[in-house]
Protein backbone atom coordinates (compact mmCIF):
# COMPACT_ATOMS: atom_id res chain seq x y z
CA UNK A 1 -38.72 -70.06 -25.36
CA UNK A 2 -38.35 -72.66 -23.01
CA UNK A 3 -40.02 -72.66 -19.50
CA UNK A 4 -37.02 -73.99 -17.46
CA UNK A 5 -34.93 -71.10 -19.16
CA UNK A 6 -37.79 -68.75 -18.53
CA UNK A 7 -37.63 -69.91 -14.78
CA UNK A 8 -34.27 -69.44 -14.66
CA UNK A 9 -34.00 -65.85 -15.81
CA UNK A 10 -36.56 -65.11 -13.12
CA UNK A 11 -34.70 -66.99 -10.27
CA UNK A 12 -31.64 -65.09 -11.73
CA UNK A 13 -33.32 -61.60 -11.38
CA UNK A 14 -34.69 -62.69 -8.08
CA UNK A 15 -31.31 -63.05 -6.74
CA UNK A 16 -30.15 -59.83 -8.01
CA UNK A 17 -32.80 -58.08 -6.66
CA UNK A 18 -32.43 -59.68 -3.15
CA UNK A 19 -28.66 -58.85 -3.17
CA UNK A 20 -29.37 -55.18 -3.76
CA UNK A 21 -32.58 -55.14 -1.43
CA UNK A 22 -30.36 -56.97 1.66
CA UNK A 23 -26.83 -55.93 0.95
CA UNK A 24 -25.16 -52.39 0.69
CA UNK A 25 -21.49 -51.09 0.37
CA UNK A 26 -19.60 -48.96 2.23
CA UNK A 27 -16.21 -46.93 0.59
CA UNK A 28 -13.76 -45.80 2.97
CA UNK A 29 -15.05 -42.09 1.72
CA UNK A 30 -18.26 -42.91 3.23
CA UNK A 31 -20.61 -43.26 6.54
CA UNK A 32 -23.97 -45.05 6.12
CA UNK A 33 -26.98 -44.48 8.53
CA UNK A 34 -29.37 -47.27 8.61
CA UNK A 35 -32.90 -46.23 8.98
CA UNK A 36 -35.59 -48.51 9.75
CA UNK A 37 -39.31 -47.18 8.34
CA UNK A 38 -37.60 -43.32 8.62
CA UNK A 39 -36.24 -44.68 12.34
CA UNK A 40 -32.54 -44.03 12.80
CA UNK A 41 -30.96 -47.58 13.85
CA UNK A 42 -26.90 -47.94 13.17
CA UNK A 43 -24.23 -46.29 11.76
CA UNK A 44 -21.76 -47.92 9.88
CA UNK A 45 -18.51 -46.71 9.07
CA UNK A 46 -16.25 -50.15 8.46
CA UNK A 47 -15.75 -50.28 4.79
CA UNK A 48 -16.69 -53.16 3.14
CA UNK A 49 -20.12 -55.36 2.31
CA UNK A 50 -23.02 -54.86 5.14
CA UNK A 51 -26.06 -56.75 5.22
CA UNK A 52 -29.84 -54.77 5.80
CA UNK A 53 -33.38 -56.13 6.54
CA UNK A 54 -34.82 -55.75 2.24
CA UNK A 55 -37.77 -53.20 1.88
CA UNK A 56 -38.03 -51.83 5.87
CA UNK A 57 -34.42 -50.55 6.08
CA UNK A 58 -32.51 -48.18 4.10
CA UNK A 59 -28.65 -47.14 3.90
CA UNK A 60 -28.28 -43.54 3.90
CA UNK A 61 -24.52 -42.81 2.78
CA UNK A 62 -22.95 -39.31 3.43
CA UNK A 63 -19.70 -38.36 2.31
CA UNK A 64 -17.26 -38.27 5.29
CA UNK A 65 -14.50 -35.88 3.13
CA UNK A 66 -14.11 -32.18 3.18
CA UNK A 67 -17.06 -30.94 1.63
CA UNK A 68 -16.93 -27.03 0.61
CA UNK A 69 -20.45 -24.50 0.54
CA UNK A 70 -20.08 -21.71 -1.81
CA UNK A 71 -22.62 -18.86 -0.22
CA UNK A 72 -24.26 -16.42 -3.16
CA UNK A 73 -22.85 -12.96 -3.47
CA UNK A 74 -24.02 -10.62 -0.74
CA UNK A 75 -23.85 -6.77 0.34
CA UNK A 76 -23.14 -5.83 3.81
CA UNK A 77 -22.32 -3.16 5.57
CA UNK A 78 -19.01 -2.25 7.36
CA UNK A 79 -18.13 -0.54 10.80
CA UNK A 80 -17.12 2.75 8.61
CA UNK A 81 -20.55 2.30 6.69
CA UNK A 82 -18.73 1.56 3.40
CA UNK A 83 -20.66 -0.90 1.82
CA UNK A 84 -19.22 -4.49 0.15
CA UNK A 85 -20.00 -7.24 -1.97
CA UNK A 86 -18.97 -10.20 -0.32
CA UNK A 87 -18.54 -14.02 -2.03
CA UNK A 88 -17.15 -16.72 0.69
CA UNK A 89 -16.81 -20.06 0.79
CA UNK A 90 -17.16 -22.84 3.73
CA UNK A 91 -15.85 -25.81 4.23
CA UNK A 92 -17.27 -28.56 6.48
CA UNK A 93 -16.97 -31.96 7.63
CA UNK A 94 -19.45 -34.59 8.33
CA UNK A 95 -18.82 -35.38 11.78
CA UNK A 96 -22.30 -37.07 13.66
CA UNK A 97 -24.48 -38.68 10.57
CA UNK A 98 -27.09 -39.32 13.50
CA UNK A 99 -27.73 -35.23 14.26
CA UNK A 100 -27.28 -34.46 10.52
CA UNK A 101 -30.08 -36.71 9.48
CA UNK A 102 -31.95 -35.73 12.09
CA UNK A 103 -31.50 -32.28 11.90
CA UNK A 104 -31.53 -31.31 8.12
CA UNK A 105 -32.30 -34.68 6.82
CA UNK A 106 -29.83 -37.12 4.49
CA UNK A 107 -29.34 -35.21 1.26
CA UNK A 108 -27.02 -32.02 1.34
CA UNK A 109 -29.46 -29.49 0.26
CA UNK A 110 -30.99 -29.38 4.09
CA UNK A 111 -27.19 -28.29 5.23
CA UNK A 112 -26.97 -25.65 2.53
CA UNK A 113 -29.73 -24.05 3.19
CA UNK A 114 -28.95 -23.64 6.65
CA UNK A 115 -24.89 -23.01 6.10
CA UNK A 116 -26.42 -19.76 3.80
CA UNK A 117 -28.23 -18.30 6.91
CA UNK A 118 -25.89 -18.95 9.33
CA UNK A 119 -22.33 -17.82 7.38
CA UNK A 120 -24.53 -14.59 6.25
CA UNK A 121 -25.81 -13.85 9.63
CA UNK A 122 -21.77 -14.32 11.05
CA UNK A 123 -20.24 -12.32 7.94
CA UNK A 124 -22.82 -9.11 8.66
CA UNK A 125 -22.16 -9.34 12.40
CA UNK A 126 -18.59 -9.74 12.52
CA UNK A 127 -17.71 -7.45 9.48
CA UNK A 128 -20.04 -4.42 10.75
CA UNK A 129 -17.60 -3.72 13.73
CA UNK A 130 -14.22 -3.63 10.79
CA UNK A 131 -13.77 -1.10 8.52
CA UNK A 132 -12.88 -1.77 5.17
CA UNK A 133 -8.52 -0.89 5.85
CA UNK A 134 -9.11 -4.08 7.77
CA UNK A 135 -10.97 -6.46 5.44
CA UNK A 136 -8.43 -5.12 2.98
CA UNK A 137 -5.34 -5.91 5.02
CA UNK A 138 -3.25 -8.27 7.15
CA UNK A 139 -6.24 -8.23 9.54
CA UNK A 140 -8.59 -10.45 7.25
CA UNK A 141 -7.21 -13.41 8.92
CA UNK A 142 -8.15 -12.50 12.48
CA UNK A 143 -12.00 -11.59 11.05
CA UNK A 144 -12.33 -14.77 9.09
CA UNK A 145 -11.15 -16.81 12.53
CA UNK A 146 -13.87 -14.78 14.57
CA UNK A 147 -16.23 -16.12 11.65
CA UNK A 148 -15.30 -19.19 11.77
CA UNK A 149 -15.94 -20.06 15.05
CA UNK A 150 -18.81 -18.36 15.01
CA UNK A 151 -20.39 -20.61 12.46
CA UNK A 152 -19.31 -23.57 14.33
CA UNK A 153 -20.88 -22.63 17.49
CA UNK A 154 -24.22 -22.42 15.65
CA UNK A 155 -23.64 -25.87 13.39
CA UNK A 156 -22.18 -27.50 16.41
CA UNK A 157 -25.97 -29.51 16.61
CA UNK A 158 -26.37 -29.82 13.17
CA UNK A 159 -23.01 -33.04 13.50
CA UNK A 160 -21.12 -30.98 11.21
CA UNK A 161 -17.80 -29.18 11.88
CA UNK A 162 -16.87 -25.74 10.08
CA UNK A 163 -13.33 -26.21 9.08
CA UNK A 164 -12.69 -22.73 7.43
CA UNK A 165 -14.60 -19.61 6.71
CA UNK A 166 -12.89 -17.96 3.79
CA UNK A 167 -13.81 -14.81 1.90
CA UNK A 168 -12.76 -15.49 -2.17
CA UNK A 169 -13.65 -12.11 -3.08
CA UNK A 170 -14.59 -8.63 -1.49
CA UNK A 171 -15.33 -5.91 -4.36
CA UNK A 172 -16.73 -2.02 -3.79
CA UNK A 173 -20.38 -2.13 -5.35
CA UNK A 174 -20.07 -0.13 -8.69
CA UNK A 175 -21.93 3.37 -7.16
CA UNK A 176 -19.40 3.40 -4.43
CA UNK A 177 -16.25 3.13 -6.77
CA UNK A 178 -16.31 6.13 -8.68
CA UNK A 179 -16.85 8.37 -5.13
CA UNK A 180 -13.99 6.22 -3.65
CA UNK A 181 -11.72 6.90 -5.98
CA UNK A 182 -12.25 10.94 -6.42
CA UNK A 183 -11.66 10.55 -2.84
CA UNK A 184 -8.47 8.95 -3.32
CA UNK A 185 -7.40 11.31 -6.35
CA UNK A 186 -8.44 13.92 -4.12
CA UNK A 187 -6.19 12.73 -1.11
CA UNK A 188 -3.23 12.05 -3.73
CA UNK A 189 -3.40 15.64 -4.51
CA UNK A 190 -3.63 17.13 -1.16
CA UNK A 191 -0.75 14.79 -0.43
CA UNK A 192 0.94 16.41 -3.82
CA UNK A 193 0.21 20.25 -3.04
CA UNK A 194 1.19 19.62 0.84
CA UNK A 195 4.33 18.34 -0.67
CA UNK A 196 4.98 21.30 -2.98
CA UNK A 197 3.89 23.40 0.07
CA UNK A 198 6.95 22.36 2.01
CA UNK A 199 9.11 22.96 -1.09
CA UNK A 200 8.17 25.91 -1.69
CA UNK A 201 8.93 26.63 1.78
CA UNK A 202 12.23 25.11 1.65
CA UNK A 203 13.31 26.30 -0.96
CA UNK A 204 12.40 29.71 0.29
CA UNK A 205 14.42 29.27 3.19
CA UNK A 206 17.21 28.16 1.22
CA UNK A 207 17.51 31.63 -1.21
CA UNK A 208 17.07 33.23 2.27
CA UNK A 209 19.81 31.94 3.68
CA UNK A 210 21.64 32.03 0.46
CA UNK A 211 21.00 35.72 0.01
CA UNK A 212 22.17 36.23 3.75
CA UNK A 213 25.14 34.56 3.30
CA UNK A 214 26.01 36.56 0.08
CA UNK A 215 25.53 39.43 2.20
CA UNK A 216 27.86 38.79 4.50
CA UNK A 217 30.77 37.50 2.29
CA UNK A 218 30.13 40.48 -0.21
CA UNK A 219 30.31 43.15 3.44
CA UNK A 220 33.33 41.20 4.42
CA UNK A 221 35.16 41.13 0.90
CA UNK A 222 34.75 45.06 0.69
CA UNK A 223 36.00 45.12 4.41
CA UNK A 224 38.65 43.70 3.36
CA UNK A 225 39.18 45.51 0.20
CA UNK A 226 39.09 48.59 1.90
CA UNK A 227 41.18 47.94 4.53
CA UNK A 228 43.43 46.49 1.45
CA UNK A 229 43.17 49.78 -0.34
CA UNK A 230 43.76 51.60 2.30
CA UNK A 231 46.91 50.01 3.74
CA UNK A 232 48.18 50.20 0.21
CA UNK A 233 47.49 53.88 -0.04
CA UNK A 234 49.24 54.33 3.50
CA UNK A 235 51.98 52.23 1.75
CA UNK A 236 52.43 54.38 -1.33
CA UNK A 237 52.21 57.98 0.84
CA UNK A 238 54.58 56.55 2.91
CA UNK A 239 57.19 55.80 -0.43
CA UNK A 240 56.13 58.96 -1.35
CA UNK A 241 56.72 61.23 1.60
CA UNK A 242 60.36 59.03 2.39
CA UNK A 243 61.47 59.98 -1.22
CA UNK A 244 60.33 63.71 -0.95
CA UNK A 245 62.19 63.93 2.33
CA UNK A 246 65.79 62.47 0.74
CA UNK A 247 65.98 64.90 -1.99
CA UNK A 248 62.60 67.20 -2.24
CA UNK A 249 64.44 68.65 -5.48
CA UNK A 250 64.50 65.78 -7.49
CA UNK A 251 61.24 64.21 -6.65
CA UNK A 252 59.85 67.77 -7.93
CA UNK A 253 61.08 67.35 -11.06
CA UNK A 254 60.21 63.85 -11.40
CA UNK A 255 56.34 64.44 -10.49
CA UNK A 256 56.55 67.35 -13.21
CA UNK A 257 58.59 64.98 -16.09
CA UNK A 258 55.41 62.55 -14.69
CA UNK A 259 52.76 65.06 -15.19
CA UNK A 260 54.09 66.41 -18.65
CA UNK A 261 54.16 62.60 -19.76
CA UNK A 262 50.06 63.05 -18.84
CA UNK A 263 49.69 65.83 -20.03
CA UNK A 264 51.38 65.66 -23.39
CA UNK A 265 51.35 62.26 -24.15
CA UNK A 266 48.64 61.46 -26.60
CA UNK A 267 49.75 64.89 -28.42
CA UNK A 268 46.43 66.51 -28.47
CA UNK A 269 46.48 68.15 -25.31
CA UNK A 270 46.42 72.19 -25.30
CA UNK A 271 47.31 74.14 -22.30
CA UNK A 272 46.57 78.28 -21.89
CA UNK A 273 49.31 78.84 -19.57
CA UNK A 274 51.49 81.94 -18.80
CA UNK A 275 54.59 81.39 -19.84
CA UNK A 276 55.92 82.28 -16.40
CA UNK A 277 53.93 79.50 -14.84
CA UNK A 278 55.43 77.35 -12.77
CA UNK A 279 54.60 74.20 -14.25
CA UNK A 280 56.14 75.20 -17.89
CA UNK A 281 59.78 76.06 -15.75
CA UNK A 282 61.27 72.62 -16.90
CA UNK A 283 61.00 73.91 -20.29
CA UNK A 284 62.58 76.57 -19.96
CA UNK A 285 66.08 75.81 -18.53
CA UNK A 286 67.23 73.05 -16.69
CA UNK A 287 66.71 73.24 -12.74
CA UNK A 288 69.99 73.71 -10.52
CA UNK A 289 71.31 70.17 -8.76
């Protein structure tokens, strides 16, 4: 090979390796620290092609977008000593790359580790004063707000900002599920017998009343039957009597036509009678007008 190509491909490489040594690039997605020998000098955040000092200074680039922390799975305790697995999630925002490098240094495992202890720490204190009705319901909001901001007073140093706190998932640990739910078939059916209970009782109340009521409608009816009967009777003694008194001869001898008809009607009747008796005197002549 020839030298002056040989020469060339060197210059070549030497210019590629001075552009990358003096030159860096910045997205608009990105903020770069500039260090000089570990020495924080100047942050950049213009996009675009910056120039560095080769070898002594170096760009440290950290991502300026929404970043999000996913913490481990973790049991605490409530207010109402149930006990919960918790997995949450934070989301952050790089907002001082001077503190953050300082503080936790310029890769993202520095802010993790310190996001873990200081989301667990908020999640035990804040959720051991709720019971579990209240992690469980409309209240969750509220709790994850108290969180929140209590993450972002700690992190406030750290030139990060906690956008949201959010719990993904809260589940009963396995021991605790089968208790909690006897208790809740054992409330259903306190509810359910309570329930029959009260039926029971009302429907009680109901044949009482029922019974009462057929009481007093039966008492009235024979009332009223009786006082029916009896006007009828008063009715019929008083036909009775008014026809005697217009001609007591013939009402005589139609009661004793009436009571042969009795009597003798079906044909199988026998009678041991004198035959001067009274009642046999229609047979044996016909009465004077």
């Amino acid at each position: 090979m020839n030298r002056s190509v040989v020469a060339g491909l060197a210059a070549l490489l030497a210019i590629f390796v001075a552009v990358d040594l003096c030159f860096y690039e910045v997205s608009q997605t990105e903020i770069v620290l500039i260090t000089q020998l570990g020495q924080p000098r100047q942050v950049v955040t213009t996009p675009g092609l910056h120039f560095k000092l080769p070898l002594i200074q170096t760009a440290n680039v950290f991502d300026k977008r929404l970043l999000d922390y996913e913490a481990p799975q973790e049991e605490v305790v409530l207010g109402d000593q149930r006990r919960l697995i918790v997995d949450s999630f934070t989301r952050y925002l790089i907002t001082n790359p001077l503190e953050y490098y300082q503080t936790v240094g310029p890769t993202e495992d520095g802010i993790r580790a310190r996001l873990n202890s200081v989301v667990s720490s908020s999640l035990r204190r804040v959720l051991g004063g709720e019971t579990l009705l209240d992690v469980l319901s409309n209240q969750r909001q509220r709790i994850m707000t108290a969180i929140k901001n209590q993450v972002n007073d700690e992190m406030h140093n750290f030139g990060v900002k906690i956008v949201d706190v959010r719990i993904r998932r809260a589940d009963l640990p396995e021991e605790n599920t089968d208790a909690i739910l006897q208790r809740m078939q054992s409330e259903r059916k306190r509810v359910a017998a309570q329930a029959r209970a009260e039926g029971a009782e009302a429907s009680a109340r109901i044949k009482a009343d029922a019974d009462r009521q057929k009481t007093v409608l039966v008492a009235q009816a024979r009332a009223d039957a009786d006082r029916l009967r009896g006007e009828g009777e008063a009715q019929a003694i008083a036909i009775y009597a008014n026809a005697f008194q217009r001609d007591p001869k013939f009402f005589a001898t139609w009661r004793t036509l009436q009571a042969y008809k009795t009597a003798f009607g079906a044909g199988k009747s026998r009678l041991v009678l004198s035959p001067q008796d009274d009642f046999l005197k229609l047979m044996q002549g016909v009465p004077a007008p």
